[in-house]
PDB file of N, CA and C in Angstrom:
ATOM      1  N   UNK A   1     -35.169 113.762 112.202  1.00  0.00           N
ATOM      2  CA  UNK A   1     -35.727 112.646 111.463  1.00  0.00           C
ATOM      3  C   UNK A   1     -36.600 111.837 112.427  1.00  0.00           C
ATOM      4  N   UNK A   2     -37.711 111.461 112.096  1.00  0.00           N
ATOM      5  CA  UNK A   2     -38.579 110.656 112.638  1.00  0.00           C
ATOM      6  C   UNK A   2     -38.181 109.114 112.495  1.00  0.00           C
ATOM      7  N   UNK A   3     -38.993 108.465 113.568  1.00  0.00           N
ATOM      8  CA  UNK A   3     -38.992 107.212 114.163  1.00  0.00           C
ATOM      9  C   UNK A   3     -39.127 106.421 112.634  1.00  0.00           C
ATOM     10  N   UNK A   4     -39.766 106.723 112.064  1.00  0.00           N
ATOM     11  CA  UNK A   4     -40.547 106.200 110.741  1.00  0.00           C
ATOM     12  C   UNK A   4     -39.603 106.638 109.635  1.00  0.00           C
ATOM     13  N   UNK A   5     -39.336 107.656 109.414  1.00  0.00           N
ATOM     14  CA  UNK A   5     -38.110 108.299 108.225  1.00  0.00           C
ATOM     15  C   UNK A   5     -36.927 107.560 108.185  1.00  0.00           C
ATOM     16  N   UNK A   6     -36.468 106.718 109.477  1.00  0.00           N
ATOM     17  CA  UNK A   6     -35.241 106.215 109.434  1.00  0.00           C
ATOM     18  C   UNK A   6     -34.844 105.311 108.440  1.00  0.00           C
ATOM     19  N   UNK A   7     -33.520 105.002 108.216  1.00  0.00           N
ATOM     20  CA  UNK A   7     -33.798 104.257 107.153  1.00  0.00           C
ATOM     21  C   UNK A   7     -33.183 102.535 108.191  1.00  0.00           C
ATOM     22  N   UNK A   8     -33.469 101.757 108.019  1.00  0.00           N
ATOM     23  CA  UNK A   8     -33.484 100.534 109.140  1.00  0.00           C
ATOM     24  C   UNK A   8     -31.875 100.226 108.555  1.00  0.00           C
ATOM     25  N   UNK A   9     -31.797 100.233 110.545  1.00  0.00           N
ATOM     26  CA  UNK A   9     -30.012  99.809 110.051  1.00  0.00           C
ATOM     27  C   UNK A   9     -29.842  98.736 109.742  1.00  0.00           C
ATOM     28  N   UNK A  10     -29.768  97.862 109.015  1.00  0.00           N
ATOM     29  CA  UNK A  10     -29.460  96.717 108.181  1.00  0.00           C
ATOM     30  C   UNK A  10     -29.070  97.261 106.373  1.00  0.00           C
ATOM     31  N   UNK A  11     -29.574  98.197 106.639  1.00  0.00           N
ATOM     32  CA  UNK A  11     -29.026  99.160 105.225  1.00  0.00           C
ATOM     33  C   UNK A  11     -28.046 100.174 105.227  1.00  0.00           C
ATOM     34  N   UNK A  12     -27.641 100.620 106.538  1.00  0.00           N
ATOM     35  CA  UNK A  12     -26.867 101.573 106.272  1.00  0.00           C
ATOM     36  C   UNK A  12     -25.103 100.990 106.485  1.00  0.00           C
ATOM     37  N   UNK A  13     -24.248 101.669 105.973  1.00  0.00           N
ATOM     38  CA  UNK A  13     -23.262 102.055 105.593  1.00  0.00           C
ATOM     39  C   UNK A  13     -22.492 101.881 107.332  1.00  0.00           C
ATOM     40  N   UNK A  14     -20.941 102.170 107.166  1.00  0.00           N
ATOM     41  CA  UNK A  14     -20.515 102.282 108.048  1.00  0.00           C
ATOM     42  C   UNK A  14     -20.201 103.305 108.728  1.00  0.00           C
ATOM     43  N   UNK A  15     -19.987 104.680 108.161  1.00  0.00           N
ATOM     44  CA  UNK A  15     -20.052 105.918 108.071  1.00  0.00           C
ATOM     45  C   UNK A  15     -21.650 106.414 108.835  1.00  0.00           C
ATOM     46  N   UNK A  16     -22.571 106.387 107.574  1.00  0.00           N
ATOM     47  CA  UNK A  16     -24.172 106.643 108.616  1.00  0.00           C
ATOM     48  C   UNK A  16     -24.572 105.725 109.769  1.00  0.00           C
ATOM     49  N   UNK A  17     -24.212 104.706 109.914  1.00  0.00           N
ATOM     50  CA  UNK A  17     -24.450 103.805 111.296  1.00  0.00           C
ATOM     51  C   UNK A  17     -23.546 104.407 112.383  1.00  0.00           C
ATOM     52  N   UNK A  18     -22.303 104.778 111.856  1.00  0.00           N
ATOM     53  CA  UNK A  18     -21.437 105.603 113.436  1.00  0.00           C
ATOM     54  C   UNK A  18     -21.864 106.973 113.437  1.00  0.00           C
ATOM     55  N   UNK A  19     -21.901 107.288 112.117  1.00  0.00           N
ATOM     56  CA  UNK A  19     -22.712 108.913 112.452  1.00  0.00           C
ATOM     57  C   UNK A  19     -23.783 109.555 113.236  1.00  0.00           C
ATOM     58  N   UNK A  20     -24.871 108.378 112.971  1.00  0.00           N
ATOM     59  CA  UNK A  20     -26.181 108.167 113.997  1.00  0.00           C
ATOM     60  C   UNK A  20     -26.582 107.832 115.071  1.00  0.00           C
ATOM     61  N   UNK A  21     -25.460 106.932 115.243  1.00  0.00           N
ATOM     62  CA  UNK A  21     -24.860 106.530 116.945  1.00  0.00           C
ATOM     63  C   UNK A  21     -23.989 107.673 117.561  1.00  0.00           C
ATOM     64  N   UNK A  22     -23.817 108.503 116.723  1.00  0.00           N
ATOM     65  CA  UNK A  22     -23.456 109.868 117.496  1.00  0.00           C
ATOM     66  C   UNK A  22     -24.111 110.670 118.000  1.00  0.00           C
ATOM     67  N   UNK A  23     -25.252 110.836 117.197  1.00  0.00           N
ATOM     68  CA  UNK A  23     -26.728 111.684 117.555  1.00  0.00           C
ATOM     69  C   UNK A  23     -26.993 110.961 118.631  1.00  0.00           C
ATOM     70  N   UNK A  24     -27.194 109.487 118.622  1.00  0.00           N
ATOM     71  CA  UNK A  24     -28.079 108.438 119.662  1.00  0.00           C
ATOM     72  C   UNK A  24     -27.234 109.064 120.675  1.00  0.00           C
ATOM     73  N   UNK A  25     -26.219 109.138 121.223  1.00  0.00           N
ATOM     74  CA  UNK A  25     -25.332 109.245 122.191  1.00  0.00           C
ATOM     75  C   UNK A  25     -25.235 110.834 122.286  1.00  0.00           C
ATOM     76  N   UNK A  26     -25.526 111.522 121.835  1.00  0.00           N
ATOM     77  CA  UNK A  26     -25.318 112.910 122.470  1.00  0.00           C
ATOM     78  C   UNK A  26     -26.726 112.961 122.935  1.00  0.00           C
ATOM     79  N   UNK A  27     -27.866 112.675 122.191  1.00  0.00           N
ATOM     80  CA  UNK A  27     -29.438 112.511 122.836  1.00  0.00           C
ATOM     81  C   UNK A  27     -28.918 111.951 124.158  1.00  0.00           C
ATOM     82  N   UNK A  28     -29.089 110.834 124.298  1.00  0.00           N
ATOM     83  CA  UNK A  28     -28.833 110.270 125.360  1.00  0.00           C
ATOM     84  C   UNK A  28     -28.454 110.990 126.584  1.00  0.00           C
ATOM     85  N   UNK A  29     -27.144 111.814 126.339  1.00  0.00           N
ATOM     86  CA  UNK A  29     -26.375 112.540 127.303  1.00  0.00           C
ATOM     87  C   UNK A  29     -26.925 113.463 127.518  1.00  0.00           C
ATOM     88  N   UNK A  30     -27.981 113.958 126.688  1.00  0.00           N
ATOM     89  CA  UNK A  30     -28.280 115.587 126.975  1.00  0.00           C
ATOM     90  C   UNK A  30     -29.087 115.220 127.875  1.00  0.00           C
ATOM     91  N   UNK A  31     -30.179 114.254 127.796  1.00  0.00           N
ATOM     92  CA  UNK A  31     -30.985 113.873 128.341  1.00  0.00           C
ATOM     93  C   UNK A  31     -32.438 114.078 128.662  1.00  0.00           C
ATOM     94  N   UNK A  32     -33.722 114.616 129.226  1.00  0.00           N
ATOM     95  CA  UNK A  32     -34.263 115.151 129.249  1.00  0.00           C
ATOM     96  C   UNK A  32     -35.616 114.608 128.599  1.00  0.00           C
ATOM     97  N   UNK A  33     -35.409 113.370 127.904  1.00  0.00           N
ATOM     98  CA  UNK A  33     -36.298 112.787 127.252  1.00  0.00           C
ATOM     99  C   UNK A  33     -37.415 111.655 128.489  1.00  0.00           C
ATOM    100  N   UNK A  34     -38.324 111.313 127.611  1.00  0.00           N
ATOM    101  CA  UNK A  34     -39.181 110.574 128.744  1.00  0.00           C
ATOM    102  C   UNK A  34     -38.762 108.948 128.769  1.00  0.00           C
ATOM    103  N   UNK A  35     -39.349 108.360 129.867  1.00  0.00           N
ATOM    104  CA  UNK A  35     -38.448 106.646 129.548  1.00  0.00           C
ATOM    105  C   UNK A  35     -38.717 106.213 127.904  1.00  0.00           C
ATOM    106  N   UNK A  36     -39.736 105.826 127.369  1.00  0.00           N
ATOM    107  CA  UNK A  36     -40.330 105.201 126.724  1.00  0.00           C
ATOM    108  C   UNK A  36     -39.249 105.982 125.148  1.00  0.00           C
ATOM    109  N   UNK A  37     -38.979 107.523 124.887  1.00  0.00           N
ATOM    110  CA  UNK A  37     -37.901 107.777 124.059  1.00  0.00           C
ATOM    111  C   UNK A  37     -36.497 107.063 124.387  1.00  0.00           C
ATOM    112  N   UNK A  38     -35.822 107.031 125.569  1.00  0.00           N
ATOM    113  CA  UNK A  38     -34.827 106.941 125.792  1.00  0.00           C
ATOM    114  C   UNK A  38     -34.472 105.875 125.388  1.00  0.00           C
ATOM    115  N   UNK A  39     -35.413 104.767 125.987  1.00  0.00           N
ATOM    116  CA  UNK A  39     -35.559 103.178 125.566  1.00  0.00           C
ATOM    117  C   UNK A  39     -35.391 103.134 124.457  1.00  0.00           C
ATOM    118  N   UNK A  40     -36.072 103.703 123.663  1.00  0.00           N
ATOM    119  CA  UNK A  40     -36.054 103.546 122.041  1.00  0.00           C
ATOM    120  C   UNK A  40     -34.651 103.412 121.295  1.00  0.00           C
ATOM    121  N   UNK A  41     -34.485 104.975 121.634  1.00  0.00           N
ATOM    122  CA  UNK A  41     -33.048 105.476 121.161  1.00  0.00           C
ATOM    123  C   UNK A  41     -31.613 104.631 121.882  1.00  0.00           C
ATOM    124  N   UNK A  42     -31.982 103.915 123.104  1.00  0.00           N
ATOM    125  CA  UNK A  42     -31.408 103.097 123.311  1.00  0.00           C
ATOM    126  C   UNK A  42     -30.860 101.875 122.496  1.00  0.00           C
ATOM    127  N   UNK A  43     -32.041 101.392 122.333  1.00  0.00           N
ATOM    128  CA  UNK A  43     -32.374 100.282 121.723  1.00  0.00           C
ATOM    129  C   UNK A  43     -31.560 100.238 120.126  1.00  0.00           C
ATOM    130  N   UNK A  44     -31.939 101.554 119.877  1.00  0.00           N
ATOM    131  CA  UNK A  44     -31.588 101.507 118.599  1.00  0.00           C
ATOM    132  C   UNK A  44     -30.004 102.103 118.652  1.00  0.00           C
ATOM    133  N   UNK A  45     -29.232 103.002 119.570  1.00  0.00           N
ATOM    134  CA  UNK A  45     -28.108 102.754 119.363  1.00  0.00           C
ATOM    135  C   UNK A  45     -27.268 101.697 119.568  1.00  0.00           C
ATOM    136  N   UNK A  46     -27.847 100.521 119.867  1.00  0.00           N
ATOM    137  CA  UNK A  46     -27.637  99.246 120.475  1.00  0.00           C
ATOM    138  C   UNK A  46     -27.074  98.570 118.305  1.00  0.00           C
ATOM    139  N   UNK A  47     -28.343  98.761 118.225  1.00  0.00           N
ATOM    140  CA  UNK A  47     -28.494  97.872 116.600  1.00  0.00           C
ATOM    141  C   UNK A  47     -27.436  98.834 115.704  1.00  0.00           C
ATOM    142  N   UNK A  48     -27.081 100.344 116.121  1.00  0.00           N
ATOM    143  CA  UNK A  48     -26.068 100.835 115.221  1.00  0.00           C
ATOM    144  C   UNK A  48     -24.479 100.320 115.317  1.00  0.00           C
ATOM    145  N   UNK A  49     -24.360 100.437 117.150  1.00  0.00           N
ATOM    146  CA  UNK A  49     -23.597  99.778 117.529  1.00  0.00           C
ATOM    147  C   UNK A  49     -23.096  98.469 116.792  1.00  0.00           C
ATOM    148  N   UNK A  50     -24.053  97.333 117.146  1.00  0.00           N
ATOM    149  CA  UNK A  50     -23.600  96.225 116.074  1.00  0.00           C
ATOM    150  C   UNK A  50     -23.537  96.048 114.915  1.00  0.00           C
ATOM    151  N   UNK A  51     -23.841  97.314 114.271  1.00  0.00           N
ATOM    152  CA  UNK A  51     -23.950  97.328 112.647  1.00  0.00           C
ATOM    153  C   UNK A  51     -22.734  97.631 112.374  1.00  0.00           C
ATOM    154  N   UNK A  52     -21.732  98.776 112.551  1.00  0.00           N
ATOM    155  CA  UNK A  52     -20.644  99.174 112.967  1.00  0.00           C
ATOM    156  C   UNK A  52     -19.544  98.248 112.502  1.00  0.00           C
ATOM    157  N   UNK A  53     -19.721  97.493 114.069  1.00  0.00           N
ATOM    158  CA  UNK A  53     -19.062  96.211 114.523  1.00  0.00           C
ATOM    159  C   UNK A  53     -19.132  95.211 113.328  1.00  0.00           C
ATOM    160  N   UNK A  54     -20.714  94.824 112.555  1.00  0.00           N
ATOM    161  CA  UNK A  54     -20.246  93.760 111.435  1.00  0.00           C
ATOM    162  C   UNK A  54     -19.839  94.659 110.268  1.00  0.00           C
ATOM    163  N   UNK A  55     -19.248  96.016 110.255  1.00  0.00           N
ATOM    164  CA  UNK A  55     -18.708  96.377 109.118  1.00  0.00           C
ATOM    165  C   UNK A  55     -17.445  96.258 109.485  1.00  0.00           C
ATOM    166  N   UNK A  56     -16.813  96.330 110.483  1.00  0.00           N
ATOM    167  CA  UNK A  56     -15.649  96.612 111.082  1.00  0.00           C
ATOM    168  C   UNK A  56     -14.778  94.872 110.801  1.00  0.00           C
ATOM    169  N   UNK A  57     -16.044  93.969 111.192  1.00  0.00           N
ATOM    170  CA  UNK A  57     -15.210  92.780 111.126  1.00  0.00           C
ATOM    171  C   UNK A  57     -14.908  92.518 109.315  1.00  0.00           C
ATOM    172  N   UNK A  58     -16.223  92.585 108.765  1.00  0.00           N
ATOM    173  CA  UNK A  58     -16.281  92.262 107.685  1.00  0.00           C
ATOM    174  C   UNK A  58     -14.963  92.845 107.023  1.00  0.00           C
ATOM    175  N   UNK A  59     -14.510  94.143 106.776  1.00  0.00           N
ATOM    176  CA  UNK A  59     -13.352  95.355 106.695  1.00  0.00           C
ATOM    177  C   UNK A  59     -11.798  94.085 107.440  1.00  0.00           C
ATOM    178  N   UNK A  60     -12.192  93.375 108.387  1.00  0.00           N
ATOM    179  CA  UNK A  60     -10.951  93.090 109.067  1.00  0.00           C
ATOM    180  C   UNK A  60     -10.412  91.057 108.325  1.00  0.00           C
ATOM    181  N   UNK A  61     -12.080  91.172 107.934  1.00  0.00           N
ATOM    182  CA  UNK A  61     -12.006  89.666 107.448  1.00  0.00           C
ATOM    183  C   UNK A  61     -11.071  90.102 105.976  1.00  0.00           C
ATOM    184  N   UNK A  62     -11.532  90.529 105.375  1.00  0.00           N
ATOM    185  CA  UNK A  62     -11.486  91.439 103.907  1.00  0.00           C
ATOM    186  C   UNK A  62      -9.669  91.734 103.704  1.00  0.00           C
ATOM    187  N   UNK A  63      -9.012  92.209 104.587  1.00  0.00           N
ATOM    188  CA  UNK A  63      -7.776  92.760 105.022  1.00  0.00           C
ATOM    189  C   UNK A  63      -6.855  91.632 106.038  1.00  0.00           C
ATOM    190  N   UNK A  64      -7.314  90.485 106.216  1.00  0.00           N
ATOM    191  CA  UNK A  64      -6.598  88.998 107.012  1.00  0.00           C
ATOM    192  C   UNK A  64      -6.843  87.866 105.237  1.00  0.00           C
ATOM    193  N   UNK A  65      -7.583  87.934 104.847  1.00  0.00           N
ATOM    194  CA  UNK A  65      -7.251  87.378 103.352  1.00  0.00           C
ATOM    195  C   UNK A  65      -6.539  87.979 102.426  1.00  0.00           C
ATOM    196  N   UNK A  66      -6.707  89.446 102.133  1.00  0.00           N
ATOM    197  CA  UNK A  66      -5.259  89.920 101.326  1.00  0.00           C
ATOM    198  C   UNK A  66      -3.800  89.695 101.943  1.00  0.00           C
ATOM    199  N   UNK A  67      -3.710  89.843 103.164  1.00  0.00           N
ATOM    200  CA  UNK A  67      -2.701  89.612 103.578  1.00  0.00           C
ATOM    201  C   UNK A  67      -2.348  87.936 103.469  1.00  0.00           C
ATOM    202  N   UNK A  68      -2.785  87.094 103.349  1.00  0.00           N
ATOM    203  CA  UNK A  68      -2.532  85.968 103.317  1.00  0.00           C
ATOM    204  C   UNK A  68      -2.492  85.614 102.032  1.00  0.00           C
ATOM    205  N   UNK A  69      -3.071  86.226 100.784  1.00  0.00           N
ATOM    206  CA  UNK A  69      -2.917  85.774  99.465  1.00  0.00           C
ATOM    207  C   UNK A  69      -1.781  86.282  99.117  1.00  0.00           C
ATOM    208  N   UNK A  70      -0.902  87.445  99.799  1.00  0.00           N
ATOM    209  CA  UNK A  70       0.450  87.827  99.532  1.00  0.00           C
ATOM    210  C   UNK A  70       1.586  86.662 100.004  1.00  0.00           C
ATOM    211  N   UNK A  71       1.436  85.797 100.502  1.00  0.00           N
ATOM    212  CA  UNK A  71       2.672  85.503 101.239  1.00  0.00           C
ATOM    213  C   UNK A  71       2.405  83.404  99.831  1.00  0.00           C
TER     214      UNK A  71
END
């Protein structure tokens, strides 16, 4: 998928944001790319990273209020 095809993480899911940060991170490791890719893909496993993270909290906020409407 191209630079342009992506779909901007502020839309994706929690599932395709860790899925893609998997690709970002095996790229990464394989390595072999020039600075100016790496940066990129950096950059952008950076923004999947925190996308993740506000699904993860959101999921934890979501699951600290049910538990409290039980008691």
């Amino acid at each position: 998928m191209t630079k342009d095809e992506r779909q901007p993480v502020a839309e994706l899911g929690y599932e395709a944001a860790r899925d893609e940060l998997v690709e970002v991170v095996t790229l990464l490791e394989r390595g072999g790319l020039d600075l100016d890719a790496s940066l990129a893909l950096w950059e952008r496993g950076e923004a999947l990273a925190a996308r993740c993270e506000e699904h993860l909290a959101g999921a934890r906020d979501r699951i600290e209020k049910a538990l409290n409407t039980e008691d």
